[in-house]
N, C-alpha and C. Protein backbone atom coordinates (compact mmCIF):
# COMPACT_ATOMS: atom_id res chain seq x y z
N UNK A 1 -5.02 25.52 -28.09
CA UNK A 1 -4.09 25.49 -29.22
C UNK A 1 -2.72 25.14 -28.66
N UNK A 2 -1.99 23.96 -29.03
CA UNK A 2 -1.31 23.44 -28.60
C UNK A 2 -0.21 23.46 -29.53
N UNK A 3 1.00 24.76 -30.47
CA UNK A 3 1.49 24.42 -31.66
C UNK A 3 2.93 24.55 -30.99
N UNK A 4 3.21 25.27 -30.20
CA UNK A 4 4.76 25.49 -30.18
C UNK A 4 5.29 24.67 -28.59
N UNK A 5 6.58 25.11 -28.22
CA UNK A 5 7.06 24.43 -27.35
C UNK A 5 6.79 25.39 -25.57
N UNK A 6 6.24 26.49 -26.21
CA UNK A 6 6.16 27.25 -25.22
C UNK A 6 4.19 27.35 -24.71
N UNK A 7 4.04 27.17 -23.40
CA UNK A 7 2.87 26.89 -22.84
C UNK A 7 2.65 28.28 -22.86
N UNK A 8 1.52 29.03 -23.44
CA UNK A 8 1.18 30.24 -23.17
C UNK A 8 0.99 30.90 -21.48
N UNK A 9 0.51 29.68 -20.45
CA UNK A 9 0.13 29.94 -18.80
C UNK A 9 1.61 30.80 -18.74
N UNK A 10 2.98 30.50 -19.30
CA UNK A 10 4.25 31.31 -19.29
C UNK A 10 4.07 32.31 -19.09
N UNK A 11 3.49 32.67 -20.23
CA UNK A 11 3.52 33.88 -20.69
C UNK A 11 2.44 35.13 -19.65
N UNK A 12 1.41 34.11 -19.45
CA UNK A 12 0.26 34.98 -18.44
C UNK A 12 0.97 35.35 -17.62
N UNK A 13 1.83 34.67 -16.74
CA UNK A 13 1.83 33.86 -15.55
C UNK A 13 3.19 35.21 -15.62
N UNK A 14 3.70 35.34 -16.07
CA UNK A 14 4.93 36.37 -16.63
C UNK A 14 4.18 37.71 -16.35
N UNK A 15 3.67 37.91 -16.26
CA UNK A 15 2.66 39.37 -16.36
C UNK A 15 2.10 39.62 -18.19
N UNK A 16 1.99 38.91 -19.02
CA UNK A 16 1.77 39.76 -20.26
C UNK A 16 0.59 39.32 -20.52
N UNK A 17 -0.76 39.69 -19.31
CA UNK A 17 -1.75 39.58 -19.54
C UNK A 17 -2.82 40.37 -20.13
N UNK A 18 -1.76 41.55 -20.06
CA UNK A 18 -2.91 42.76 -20.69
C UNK A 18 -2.40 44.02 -21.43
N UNK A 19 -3.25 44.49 -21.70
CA UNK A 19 -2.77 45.78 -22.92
C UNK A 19 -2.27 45.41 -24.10
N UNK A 20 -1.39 45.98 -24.85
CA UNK A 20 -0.68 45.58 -26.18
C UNK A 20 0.99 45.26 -26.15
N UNK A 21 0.57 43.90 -26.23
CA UNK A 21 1.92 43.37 -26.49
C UNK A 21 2.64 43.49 -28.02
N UNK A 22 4.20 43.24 -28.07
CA UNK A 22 4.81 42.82 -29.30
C UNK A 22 5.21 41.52 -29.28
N UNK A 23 5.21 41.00 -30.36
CA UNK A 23 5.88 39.68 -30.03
C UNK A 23 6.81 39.65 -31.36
N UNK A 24 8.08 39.53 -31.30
CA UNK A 24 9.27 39.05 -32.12
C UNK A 24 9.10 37.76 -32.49
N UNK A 25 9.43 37.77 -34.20
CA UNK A 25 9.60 36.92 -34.40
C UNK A 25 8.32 35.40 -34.39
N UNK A 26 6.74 36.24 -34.62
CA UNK A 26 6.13 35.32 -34.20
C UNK A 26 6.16 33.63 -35.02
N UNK A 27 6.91 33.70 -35.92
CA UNK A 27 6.05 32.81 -37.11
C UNK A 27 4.95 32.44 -37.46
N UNK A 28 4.32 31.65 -37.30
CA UNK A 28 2.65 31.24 -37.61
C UNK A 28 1.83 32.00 -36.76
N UNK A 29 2.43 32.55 -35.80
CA UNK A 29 1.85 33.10 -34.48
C UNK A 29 0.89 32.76 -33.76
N UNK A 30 1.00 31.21 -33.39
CA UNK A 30 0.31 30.37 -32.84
C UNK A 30 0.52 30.78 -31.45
N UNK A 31 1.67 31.30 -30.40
CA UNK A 31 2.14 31.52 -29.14
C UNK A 31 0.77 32.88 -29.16
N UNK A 32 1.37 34.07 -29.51
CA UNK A 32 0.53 35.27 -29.69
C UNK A 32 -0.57 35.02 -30.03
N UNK A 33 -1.52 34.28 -30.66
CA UNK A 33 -2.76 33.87 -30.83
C UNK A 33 -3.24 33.29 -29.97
N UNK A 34 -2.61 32.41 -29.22
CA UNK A 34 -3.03 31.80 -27.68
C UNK A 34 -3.33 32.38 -26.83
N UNK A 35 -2.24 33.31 -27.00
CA UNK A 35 -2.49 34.47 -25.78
C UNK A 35 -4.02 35.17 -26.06
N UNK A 36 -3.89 35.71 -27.23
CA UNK A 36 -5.81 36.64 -27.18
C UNK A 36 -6.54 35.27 -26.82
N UNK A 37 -6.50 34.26 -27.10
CA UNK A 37 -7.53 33.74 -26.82
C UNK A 37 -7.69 33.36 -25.78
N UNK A 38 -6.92 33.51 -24.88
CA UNK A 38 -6.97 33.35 -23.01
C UNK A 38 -6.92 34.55 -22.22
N UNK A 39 -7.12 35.77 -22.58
CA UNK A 39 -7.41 37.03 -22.24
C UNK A 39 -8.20 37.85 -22.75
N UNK A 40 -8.68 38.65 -22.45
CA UNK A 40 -9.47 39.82 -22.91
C UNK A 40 -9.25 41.04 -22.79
N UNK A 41 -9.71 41.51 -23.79
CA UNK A 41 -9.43 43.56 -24.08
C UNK A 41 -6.98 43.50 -24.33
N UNK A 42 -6.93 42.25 -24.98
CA UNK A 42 -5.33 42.49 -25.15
C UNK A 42 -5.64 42.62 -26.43
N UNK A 43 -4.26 42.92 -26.82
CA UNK A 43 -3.82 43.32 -28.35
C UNK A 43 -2.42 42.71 -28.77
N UNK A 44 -2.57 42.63 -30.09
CA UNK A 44 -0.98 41.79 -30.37
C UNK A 44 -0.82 42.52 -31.46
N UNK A 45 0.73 42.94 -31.67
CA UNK A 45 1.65 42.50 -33.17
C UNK A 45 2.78 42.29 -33.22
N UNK A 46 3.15 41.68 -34.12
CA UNK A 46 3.64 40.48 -34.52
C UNK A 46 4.53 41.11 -35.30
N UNK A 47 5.96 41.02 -35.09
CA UNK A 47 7.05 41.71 -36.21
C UNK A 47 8.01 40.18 -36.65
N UNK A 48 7.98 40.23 -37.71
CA UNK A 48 8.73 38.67 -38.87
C UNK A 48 9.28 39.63 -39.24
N UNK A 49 10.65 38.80 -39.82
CA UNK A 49 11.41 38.86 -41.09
C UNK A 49 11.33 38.05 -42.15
N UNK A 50 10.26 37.88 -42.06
CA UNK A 50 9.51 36.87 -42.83
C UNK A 50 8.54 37.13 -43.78
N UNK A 51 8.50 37.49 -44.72
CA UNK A 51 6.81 37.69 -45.70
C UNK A 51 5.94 36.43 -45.29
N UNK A 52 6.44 35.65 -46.22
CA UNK A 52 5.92 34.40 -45.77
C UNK A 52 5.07 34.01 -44.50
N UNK A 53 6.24 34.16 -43.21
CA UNK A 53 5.32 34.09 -41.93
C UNK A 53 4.23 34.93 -41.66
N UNK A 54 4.54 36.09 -41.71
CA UNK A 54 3.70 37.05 -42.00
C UNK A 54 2.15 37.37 -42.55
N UNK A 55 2.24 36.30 -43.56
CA UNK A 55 0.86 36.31 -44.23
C UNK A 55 0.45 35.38 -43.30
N UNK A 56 0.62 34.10 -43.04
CA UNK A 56 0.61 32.98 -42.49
C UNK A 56 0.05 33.57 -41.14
N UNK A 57 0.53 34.31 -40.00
CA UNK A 57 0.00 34.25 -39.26
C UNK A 57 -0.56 35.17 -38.83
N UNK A 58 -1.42 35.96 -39.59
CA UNK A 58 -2.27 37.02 -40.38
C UNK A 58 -3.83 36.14 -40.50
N UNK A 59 -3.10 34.81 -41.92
CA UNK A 59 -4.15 34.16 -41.74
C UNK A 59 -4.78 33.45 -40.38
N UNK A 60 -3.37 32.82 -39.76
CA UNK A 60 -4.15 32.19 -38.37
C UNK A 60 -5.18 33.04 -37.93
N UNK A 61 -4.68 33.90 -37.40
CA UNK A 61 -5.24 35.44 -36.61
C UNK A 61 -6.67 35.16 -37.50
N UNK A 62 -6.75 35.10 -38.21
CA UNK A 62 -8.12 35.27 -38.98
C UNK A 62 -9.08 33.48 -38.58
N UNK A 63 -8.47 32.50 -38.85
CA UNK A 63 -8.59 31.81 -38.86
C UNK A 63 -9.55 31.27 -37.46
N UNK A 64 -8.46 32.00 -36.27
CA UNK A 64 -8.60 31.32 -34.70
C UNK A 64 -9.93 32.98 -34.40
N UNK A 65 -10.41 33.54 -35.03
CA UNK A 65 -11.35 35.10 -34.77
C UNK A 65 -10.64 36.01 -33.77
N UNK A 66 -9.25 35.95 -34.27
CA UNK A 66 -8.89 36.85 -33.58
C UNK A 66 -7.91 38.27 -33.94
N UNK A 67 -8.28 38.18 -35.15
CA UNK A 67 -7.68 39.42 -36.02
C UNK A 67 -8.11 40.72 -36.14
N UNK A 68 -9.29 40.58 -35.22
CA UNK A 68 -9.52 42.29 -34.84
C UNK A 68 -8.81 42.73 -33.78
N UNK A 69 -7.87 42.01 -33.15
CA UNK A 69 -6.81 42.27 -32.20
C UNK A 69 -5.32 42.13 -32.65
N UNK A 70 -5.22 41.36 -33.66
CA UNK A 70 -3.66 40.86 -34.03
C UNK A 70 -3.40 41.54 -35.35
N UNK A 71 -2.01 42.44 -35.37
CA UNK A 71 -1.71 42.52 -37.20
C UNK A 71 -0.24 42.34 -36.64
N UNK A 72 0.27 41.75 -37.78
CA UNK A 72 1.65 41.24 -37.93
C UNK A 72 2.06 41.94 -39.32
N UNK A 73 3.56 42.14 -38.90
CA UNK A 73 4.52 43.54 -39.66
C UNK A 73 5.83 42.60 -40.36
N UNK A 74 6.03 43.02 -41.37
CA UNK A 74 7.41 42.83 -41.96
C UNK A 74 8.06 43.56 -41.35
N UNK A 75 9.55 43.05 -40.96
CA UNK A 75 10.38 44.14 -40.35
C UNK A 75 11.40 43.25 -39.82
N UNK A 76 12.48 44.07 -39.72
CA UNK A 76 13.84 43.28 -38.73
C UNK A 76 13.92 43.74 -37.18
N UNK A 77 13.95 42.78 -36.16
CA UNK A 77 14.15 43.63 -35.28
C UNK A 77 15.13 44.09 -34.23
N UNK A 78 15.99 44.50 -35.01
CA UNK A 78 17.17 45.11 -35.13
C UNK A 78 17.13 46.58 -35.55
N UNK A 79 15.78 46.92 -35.91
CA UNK A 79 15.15 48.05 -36.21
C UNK A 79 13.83 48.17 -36.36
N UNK A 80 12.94 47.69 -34.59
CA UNK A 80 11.48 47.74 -34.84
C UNK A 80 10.98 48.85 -35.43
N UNK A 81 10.42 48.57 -35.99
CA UNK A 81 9.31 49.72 -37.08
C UNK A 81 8.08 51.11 -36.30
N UNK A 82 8.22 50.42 -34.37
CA UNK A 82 7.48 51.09 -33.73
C UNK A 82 8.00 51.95 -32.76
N UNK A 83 7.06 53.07 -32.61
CA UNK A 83 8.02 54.05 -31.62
C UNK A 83 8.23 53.75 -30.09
N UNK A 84 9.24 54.44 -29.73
CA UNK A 84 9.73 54.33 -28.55
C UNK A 84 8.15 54.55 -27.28
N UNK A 85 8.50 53.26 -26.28
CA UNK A 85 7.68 53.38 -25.29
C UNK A 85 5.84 52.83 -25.52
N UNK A 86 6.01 52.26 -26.73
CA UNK A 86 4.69 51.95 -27.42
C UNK A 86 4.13 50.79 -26.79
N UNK A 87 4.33 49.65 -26.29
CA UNK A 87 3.97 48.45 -25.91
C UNK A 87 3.92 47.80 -24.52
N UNK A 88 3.01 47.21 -23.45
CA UNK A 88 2.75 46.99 -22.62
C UNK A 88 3.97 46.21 -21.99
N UNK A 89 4.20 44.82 -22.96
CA UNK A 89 4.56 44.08 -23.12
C UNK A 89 5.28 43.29 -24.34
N UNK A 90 6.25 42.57 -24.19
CA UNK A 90 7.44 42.24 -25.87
C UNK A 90 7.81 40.72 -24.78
N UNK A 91 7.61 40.08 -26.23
CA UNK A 91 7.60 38.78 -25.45
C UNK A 91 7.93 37.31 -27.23
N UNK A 92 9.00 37.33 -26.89
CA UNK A 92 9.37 35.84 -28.20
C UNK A 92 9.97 34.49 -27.77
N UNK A 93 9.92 33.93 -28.63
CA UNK A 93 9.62 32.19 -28.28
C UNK A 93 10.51 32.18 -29.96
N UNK A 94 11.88 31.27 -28.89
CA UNK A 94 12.29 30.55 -30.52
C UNK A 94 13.15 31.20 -31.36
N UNK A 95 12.95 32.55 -30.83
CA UNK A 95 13.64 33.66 -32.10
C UNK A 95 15.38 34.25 -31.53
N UNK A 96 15.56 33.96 -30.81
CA UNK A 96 17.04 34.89 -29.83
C UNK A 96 18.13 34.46 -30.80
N UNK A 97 18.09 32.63 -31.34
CA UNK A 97 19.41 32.19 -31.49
C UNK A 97 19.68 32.32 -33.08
N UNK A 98 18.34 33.04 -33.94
CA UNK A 98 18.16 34.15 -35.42
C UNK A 98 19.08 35.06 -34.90
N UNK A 99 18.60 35.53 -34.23
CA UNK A 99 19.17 37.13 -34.25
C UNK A 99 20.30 36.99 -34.23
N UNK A 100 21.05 37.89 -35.34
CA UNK A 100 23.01 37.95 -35.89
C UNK A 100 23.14 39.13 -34.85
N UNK A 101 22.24 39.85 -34.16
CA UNK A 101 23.20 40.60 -33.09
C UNK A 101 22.17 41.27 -32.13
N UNK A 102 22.27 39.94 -30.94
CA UNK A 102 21.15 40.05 -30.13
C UNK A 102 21.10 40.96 -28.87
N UNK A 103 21.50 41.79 -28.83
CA UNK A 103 22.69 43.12 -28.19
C UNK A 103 21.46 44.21 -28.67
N UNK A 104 21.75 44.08 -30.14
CA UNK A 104 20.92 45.49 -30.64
C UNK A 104 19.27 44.92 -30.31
N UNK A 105 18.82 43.73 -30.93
CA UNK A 105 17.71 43.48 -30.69
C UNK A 105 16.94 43.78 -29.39
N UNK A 106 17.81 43.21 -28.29
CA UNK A 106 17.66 43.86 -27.05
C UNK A 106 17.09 45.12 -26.18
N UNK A 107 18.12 45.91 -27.29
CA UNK A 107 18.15 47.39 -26.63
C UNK A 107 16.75 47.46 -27.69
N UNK A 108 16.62 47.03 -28.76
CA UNK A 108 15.11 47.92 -29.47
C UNK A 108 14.10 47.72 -28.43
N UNK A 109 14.46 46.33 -27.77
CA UNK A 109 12.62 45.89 -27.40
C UNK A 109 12.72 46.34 -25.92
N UNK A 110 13.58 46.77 -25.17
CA UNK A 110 13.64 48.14 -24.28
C UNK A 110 13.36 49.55 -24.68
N UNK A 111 13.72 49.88 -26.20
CA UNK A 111 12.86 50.94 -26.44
C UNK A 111 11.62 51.25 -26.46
N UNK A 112 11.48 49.76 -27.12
CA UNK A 112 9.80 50.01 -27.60
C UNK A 112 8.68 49.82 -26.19
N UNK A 113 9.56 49.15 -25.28
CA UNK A 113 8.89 48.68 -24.35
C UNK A 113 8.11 50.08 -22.99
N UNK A 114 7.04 50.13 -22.63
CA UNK A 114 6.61 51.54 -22.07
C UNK A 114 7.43 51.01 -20.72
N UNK A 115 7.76 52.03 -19.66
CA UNK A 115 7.88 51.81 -18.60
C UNK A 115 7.05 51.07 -17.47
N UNK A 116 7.67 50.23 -16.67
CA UNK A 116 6.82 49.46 -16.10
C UNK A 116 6.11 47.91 -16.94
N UNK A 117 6.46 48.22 -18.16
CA UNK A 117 6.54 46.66 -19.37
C UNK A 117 6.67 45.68 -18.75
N UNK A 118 6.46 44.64 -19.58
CA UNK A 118 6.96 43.17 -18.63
C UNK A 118 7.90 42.50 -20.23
N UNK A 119 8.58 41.93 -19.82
CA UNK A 119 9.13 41.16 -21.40
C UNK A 119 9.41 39.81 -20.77
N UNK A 120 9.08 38.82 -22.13
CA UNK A 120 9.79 37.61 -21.72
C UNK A 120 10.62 36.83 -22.71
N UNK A 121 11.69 36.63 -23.49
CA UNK A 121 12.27 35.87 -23.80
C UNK A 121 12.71 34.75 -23.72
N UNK A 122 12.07 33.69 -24.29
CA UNK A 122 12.92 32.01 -24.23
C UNK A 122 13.13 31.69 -25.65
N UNK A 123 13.97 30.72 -25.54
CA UNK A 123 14.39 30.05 -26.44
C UNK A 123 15.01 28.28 -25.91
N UNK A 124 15.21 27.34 -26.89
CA UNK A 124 16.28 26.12 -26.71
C UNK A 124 17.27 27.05 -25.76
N UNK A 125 17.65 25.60 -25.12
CA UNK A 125 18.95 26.24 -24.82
C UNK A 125 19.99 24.83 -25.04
N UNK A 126 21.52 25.46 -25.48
CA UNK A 126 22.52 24.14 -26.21
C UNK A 126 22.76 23.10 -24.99
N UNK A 127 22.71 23.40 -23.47
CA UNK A 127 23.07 23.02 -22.45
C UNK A 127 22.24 22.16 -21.70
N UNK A 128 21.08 21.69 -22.98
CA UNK A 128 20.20 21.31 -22.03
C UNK A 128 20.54 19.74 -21.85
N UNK A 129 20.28 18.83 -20.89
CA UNK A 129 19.93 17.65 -20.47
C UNK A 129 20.28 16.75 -21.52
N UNK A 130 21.05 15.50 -21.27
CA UNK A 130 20.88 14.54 -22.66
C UNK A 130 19.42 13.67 -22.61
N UNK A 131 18.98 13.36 -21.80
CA UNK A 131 17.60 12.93 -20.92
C UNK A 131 16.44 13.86 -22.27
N UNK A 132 16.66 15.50 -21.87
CA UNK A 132 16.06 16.37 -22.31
C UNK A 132 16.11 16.47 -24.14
N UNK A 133 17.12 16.40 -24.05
CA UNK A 133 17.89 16.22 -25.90
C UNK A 133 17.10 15.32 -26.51
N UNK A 134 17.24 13.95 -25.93
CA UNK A 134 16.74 13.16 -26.45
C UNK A 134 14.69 12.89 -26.50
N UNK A 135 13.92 13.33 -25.58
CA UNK A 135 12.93 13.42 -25.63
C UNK A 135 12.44 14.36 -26.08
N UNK A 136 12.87 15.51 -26.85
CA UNK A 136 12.62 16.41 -27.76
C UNK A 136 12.86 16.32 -29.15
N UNK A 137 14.05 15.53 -29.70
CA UNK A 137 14.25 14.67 -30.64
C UNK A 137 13.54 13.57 -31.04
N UNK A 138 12.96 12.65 -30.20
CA UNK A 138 11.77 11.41 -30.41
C UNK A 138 10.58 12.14 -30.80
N UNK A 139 10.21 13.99 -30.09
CA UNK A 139 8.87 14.53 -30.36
C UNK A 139 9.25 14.96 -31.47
N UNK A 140 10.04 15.42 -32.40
CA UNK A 140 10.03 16.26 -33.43
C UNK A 140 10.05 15.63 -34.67
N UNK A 141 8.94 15.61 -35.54
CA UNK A 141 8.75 14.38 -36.99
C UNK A 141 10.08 15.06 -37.71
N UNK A 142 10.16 13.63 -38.51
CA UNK A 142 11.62 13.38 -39.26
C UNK A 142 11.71 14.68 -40.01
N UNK A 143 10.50 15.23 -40.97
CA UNK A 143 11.07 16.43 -41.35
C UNK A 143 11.48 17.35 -41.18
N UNK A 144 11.28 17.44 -39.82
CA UNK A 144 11.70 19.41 -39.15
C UNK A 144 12.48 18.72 -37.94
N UNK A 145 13.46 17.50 -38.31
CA UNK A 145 14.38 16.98 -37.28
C UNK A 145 16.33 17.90 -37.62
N UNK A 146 15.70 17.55 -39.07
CA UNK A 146 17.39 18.56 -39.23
C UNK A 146 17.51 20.26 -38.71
N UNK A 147 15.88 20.87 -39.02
CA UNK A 147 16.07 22.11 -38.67
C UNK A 147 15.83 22.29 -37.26
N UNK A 148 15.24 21.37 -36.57
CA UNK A 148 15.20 21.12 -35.16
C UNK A 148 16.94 21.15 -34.92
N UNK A 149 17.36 20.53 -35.10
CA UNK A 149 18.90 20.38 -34.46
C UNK A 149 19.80 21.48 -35.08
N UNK A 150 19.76 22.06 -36.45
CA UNK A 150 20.35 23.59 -36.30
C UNK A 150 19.83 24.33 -35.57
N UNK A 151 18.63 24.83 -35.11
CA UNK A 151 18.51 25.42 -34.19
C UNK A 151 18.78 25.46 -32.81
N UNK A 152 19.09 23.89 -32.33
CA UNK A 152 19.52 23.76 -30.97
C UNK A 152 20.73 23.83 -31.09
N UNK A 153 21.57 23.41 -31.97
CA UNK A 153 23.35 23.88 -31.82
C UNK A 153 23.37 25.48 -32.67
N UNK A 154 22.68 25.97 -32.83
CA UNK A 154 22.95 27.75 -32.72
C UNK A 154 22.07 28.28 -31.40
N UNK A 155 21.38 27.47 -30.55
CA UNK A 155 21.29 28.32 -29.44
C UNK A 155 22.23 28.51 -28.06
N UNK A 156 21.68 29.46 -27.48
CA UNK A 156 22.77 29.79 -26.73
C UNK A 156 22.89 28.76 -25.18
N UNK A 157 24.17 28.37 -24.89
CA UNK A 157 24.08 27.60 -23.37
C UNK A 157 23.95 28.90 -22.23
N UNK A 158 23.22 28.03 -21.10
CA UNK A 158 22.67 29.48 -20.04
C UNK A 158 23.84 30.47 -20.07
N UNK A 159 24.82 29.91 -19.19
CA UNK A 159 25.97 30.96 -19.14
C UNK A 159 26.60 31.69 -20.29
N UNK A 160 25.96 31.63 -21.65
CA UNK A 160 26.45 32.68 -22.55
C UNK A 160 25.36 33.81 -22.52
N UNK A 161 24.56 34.13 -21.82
CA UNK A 161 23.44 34.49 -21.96
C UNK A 161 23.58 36.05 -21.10
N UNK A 162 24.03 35.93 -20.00
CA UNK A 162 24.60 36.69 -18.86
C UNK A 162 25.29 38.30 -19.44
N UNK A 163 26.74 37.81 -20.20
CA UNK A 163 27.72 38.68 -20.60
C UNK A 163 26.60 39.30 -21.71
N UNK A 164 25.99 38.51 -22.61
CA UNK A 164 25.06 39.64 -23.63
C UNK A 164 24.14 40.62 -23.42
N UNK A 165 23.73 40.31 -21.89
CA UNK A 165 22.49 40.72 -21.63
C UNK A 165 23.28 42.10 -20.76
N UNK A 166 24.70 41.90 -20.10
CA UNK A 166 25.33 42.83 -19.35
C UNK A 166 25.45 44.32 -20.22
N UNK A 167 25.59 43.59 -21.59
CA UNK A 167 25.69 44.73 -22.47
C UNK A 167 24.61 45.58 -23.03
N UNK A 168 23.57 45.32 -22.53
CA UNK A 168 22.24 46.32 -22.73
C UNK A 168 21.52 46.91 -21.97
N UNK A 169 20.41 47.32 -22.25
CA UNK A 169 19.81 47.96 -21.14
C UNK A 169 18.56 47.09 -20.35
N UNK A 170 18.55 45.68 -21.09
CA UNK A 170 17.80 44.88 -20.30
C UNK A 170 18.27 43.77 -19.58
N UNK A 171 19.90 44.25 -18.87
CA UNK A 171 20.64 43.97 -17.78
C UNK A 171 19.98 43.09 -16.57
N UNK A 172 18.88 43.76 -16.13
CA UNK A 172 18.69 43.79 -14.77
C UNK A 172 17.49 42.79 -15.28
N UNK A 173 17.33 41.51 -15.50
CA UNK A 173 16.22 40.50 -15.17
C UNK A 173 16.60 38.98 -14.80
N UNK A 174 15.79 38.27 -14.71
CA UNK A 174 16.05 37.14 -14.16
C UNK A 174 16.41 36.33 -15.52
N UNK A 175 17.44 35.38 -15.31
CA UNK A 175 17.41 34.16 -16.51
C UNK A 175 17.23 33.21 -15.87
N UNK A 176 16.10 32.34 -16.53
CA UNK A 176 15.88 30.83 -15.65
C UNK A 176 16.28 30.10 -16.55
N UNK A 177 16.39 29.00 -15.83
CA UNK A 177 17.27 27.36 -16.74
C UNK A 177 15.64 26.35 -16.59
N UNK A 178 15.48 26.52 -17.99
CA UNK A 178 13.56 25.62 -17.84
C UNK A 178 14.49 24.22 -18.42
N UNK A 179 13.56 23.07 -18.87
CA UNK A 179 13.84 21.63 -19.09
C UNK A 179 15.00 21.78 -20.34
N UNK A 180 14.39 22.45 -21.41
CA UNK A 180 14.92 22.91 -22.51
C UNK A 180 15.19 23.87 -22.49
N UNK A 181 14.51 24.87 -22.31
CA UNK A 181 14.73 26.14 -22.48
C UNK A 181 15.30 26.90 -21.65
N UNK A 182 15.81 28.27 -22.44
CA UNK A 182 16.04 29.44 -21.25
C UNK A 182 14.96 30.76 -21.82
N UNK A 183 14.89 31.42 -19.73
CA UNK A 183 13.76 32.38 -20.44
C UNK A 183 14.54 33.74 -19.60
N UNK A 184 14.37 34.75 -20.19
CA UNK A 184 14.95 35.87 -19.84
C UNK A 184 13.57 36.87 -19.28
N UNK A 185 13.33 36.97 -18.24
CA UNK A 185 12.34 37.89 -17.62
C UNK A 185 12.55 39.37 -17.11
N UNK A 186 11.19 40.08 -16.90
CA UNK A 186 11.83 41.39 -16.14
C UNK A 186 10.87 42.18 -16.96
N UNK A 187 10.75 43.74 -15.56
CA UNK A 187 10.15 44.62 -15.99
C UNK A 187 11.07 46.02 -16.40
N UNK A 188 9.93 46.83 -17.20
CA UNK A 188 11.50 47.76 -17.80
C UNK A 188 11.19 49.07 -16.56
N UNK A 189 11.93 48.99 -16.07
CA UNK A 189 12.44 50.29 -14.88
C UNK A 189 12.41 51.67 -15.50
């Protein structure tokens, strides 16, 4: 399954190969659906602010046989809906440069996250390559070209990334500079 910009091997390859992950922000939840289907005995859910997405990738989950592992939640997450220390792993694609205050979001998915967690965060990043700009623009069909490009001028360039992250408690991880993207890694201490 080949739907988003992010290669699931990332995500393995990241540590979030096992137990029960969260994933922010899944939309269709094509990323999180990839994942069960390249591992075994994992678990997913899926928190939208989205109804819409929500049903949607509910149905995928059903769709790809993998919904006896996946349920996806209405919710903001700015106030995950799950308790503290609950999840193996918290891991989103796409969603950082939504979030109106990615500070708090932060600190939730350090709450929710159990000790010893793995998380991974990427997103666009504004800084990327004109080389890069432009061969992501030729891939993206004319209709989802305008919302393609609000989303890349509301994401963040690497070096804004640093000072936000200073301000939480998921301080201490690596940020890499990928072709397009940036990904924010690390385990929770």
């Amino acid at each position: 399954m080949k739907k988003g910009y992010l290669d699931t091997s990332k995500l393995i390859k990241a540590g979030i190969n096992s137990g029960t992950a969260l994933e922010v922000g899944p939309g269709p939840g094509y990323l999180g659906i990839d994942r069960l289907t390249k591992t075994s005995n994992t678990f997913l859910k899926g928190l939208d602010i989205s109804a819409d997405m929500v049903r949607v990738a509910q149905r995928n989950a059903t769709e790809f046989h993998v919904d006896d592992r996946a349920a996806y939640f209405l919710g903001d997450a700015r106030q995950i809906v799950f308790d503290d220390e609950t999840f193996d792993a918290v891991f989103s694609n796409g969603s950082l440069h939504e979030w109106s205050d990615p500070r708090i979001v932060l600190n939730e998915i350090h709450r929710v996250l159990k000790p010893g967690g793995v998380y991974y965060i990427s997103d666009l990043r504004r800084d990327m390559s004109l080389f890069a700009r432009v061969l992501l623009q030729r891939a993206i069909p004319k209709e989802r070209k305008q919302g393609f490009l609000m989303s890349l001028n509301a994401s963040y360039a690497t070096d804004e990334i640093a000072p936000i992250l200073s301000e939480t408690k998921l301080s201490k991880c690596k940020v890499s500079r990928e072709f397009w993207t940036i990904a924010i890694t690390a385990k929770k201490t």
